[in-house]
N, C-alpha and C. Protein backbone atom coordinates (compact mmCIF):
# COMPACT_ATOMS: atom_id res chain seq x y z
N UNK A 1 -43.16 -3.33 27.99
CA UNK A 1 -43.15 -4.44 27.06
C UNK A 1 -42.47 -3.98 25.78
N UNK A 2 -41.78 -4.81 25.16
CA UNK A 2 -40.79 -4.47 23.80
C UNK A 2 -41.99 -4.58 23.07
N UNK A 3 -41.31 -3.66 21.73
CA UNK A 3 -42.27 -4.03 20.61
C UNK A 3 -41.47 -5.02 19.62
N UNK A 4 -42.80 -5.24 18.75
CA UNK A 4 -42.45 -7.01 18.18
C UNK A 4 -42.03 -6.56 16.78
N UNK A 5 -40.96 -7.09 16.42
CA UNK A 5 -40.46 -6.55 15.23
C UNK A 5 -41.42 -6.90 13.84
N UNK A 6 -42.70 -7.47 14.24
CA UNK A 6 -43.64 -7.41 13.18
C UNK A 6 -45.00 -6.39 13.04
N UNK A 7 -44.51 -5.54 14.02
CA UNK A 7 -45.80 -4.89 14.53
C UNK A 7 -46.14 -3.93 13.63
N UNK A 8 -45.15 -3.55 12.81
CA UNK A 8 -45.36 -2.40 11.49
C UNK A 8 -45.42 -3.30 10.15
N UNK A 9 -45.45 -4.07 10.38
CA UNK A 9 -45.83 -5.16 9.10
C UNK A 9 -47.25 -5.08 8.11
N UNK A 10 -47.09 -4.82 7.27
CA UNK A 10 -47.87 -5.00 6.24
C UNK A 10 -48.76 -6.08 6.96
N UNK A 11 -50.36 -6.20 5.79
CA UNK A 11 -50.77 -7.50 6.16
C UNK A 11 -52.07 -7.18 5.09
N UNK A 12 -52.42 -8.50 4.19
CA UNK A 12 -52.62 -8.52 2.91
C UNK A 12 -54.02 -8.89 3.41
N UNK A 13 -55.55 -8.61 3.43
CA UNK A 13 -57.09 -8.34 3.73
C UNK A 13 -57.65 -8.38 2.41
N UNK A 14 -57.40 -8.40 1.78
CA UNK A 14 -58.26 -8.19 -0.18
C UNK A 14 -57.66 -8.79 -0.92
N UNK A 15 -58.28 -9.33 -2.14
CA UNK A 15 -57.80 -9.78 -3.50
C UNK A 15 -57.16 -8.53 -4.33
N UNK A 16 -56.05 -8.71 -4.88
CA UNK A 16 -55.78 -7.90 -5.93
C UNK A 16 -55.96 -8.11 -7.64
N UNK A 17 -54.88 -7.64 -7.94
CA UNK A 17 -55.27 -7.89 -9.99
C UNK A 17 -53.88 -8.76 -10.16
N UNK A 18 -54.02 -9.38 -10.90
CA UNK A 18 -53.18 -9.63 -12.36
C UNK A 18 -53.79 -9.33 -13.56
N UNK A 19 -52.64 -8.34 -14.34
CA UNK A 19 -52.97 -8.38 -15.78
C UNK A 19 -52.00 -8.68 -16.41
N UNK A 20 -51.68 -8.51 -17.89
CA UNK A 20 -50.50 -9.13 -18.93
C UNK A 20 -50.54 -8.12 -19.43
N UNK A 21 -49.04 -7.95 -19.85
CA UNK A 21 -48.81 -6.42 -20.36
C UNK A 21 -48.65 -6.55 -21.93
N UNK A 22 -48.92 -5.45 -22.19
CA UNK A 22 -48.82 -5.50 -24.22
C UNK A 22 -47.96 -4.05 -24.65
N UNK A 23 -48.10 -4.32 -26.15
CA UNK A 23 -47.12 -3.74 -26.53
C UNK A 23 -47.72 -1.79 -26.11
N UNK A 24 -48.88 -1.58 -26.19
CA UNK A 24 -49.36 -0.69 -25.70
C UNK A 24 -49.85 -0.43 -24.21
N UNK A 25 -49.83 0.60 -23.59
CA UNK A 25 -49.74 1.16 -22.03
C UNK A 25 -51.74 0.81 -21.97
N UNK A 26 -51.35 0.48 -21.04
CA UNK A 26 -53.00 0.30 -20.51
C UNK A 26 -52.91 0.22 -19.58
N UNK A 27 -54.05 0.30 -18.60
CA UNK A 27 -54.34 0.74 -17.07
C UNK A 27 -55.38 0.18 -16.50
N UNK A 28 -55.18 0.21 -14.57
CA UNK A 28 -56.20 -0.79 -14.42
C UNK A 28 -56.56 0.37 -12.88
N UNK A 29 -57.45 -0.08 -12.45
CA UNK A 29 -57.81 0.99 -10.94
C UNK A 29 -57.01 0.27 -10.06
N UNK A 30 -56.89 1.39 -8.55
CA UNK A 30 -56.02 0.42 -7.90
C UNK A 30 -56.52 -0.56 -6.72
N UNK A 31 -56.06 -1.15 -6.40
CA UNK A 31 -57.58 -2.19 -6.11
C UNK A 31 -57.88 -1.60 -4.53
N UNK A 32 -58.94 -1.75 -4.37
CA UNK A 32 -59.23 -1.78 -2.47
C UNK A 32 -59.07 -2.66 -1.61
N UNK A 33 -59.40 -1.92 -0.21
CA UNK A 33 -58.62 -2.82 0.79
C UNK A 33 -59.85 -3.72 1.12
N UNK A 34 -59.66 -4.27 2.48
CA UNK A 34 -60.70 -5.05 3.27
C UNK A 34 -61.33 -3.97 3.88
N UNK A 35 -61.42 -2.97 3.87
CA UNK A 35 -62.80 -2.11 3.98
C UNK A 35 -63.72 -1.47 2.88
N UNK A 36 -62.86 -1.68 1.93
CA UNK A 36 -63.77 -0.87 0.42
C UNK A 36 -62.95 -0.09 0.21
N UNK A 37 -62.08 0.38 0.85
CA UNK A 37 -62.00 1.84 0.46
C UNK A 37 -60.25 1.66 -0.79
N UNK A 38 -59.82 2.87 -1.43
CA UNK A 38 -58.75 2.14 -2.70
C UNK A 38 -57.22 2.16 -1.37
N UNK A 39 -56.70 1.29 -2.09
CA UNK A 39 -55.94 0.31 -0.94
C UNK A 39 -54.43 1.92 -1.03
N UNK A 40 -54.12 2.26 0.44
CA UNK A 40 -52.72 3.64 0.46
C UNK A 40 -51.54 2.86 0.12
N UNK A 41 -51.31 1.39 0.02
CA UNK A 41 -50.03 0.79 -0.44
C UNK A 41 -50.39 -0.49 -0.85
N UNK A 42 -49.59 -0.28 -2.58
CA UNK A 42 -49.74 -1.92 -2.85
C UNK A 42 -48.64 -2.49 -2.93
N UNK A 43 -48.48 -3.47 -3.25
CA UNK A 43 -47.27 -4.57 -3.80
C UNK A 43 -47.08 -4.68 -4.71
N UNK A 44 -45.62 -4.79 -5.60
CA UNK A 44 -46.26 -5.11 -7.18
C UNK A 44 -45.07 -6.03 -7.57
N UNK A 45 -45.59 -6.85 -7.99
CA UNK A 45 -44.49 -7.98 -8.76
C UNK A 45 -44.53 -8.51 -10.21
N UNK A 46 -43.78 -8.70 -10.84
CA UNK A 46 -43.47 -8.88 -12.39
C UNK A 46 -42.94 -10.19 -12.86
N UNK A 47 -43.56 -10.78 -13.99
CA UNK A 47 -43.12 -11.88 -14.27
C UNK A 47 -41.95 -11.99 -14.91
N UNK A 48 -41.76 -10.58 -15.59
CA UNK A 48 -41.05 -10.15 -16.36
C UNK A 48 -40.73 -8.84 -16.88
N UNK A 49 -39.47 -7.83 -17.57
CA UNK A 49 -39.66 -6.74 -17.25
C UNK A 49 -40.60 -6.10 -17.87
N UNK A 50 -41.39 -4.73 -17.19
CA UNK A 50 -42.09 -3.95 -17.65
C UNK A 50 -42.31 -2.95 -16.81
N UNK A 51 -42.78 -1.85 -17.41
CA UNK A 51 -42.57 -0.12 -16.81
C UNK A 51 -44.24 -0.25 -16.15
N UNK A 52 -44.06 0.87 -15.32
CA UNK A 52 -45.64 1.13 -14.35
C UNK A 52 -45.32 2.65 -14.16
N UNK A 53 -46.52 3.32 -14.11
CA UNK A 53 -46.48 4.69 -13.75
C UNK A 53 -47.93 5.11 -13.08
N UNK A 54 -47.81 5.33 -11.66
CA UNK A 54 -48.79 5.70 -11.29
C UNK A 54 -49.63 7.28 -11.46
N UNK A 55 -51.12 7.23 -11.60
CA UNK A 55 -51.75 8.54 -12.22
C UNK A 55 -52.81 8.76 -11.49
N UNK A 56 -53.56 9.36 -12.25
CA UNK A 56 -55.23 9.71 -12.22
C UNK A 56 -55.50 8.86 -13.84
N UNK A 57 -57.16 8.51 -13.83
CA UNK A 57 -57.85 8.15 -14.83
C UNK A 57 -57.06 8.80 -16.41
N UNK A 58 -56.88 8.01 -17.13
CA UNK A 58 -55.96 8.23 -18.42
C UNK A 58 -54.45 8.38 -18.10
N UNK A 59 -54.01 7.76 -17.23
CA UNK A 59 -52.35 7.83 -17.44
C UNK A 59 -51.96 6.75 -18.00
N UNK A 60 -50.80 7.28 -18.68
CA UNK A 60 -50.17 6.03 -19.56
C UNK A 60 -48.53 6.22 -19.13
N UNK A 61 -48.38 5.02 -19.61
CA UNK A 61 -46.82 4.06 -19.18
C UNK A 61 -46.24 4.32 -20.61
N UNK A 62 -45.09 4.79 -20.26
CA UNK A 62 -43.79 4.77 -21.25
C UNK A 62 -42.63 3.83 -20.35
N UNK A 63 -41.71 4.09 -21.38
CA UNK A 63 -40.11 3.01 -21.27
C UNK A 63 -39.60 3.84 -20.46
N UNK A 64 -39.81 5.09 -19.86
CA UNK A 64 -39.10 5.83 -19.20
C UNK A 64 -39.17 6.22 -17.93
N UNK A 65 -40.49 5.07 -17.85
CA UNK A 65 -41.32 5.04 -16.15
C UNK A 65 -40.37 4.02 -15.40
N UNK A 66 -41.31 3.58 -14.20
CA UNK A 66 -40.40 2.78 -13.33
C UNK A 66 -39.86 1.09 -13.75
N UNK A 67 -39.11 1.26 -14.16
CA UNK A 67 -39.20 -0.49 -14.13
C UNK A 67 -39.44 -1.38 -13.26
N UNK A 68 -40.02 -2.81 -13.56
CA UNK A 68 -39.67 -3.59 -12.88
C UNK A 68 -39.22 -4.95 -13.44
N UNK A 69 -38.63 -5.47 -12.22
CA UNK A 69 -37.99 -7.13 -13.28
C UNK A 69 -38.49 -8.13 -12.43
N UNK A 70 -38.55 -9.61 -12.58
CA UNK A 70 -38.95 -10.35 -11.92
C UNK A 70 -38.62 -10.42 -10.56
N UNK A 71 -37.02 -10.24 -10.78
CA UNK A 71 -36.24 -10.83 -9.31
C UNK A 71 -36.54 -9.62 -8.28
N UNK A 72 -37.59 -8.66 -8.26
CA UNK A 72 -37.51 -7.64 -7.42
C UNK A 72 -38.94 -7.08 -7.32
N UNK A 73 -39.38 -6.98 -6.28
CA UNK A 73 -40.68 -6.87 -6.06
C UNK A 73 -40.90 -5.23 -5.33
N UNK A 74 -41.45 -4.53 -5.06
CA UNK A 74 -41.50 -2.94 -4.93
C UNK A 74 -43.36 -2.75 -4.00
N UNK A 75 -43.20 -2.17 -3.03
CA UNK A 75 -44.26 -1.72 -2.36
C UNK A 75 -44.72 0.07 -2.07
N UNK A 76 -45.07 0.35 -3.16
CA UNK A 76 -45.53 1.95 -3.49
C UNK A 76 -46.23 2.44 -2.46
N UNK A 77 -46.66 3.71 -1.87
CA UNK A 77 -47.72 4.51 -1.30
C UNK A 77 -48.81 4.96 -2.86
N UNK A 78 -49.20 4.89 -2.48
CA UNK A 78 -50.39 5.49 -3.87
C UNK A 78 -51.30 6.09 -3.57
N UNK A 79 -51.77 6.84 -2.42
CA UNK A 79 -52.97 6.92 -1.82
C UNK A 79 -53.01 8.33 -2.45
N UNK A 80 -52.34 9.05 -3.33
CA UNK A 80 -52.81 9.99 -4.31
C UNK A 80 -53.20 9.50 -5.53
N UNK A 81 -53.36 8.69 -5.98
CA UNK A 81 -53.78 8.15 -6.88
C UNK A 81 -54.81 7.24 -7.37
N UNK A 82 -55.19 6.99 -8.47
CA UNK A 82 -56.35 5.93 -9.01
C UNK A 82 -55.68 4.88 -9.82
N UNK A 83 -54.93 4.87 -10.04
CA UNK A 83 -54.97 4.28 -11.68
C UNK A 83 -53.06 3.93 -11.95
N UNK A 84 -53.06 2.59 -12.13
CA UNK A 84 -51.38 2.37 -11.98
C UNK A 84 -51.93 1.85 -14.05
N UNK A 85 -50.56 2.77 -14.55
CA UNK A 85 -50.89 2.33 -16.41
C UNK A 85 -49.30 1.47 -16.58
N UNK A 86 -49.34 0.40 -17.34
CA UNK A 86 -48.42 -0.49 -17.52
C UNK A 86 -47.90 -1.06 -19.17
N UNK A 87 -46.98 -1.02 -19.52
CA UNK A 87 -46.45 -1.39 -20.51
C UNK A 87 -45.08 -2.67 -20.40
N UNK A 88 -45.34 -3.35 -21.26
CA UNK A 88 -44.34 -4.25 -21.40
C UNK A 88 -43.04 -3.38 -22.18
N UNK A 89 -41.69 -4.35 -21.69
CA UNK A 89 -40.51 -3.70 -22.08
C UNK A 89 -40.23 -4.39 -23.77
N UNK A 90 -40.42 -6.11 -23.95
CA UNK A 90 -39.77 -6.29 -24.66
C UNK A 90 -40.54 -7.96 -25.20
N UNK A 91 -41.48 -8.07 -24.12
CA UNK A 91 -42.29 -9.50 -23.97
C UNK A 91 -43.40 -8.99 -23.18
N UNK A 92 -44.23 -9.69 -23.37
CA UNK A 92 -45.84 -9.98 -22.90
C UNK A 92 -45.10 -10.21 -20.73
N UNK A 93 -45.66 -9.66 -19.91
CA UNK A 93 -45.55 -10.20 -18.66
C UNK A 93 -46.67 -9.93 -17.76
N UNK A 94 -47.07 -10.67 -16.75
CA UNK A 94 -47.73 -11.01 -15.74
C UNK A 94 -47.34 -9.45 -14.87
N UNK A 95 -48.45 -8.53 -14.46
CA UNK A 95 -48.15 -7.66 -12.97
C UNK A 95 -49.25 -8.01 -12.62
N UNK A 96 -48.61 -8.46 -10.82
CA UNK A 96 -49.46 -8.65 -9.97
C UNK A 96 -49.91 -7.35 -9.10
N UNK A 97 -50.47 -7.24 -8.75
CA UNK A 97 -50.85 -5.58 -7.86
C UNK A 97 -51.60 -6.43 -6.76
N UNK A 98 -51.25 -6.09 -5.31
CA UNK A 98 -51.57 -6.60 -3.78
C UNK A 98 -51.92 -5.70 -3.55
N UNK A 99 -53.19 -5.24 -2.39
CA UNK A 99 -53.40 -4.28 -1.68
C UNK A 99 -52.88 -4.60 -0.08
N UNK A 100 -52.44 -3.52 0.12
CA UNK A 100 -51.89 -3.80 1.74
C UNK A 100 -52.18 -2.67 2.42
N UNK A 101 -52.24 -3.38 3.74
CA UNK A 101 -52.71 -2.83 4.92
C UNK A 101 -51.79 -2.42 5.84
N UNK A 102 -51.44 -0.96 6.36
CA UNK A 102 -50.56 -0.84 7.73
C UNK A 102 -51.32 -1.18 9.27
């Protein structure tokens, strides 16, 4: 039998976060999956641009971290990590953070 070209597909089991970004780096945990446990890949989308840098407890976001912009959405591994810290570039914006499932 072939395999189904959706069979390695992501698939979204939990609520994630939205927060609004400010002129200072702040941070949020990274959310868990549909078992409890903190989710090995999220999703992340932007209303608008702003930097993300994934850490441990106290990391902070500079202009020199990853960007992101609206028109482009990005799915990280994180499963070394706790804690994604976020700063706006230039305006207040919306990051959404998804937890996903392989």
């Amino acid at each position: 039998m072939s395999k189904l070209a959706y069979d390695g597909a992501y698939q979204v089991g939990a609520t994630g976060n939205t927060v609004t970004s400010g002129v200072g780096s702040a941070s949020i945990a990274i959310p868990n999956d549909s078992s409890g446990n903190r989710a090995r890949f999220v999703r992340l989308q932007a209303t608008g641009n702003l930097y993300v840098k994934f850490g441990l407890a106290g990391v902070t976001a500079t202009n020199n971290d990853m960007l992101l912009s609206p028109d482009c959405d990005v799915i990280v591994s994180c499963k070394s990590f706790s804690t994604i810290a976020y700063i706006q570039e230039a305006v207040a914006a919306k990051l959404n953070i998804t937890p996903l499932e392989s």
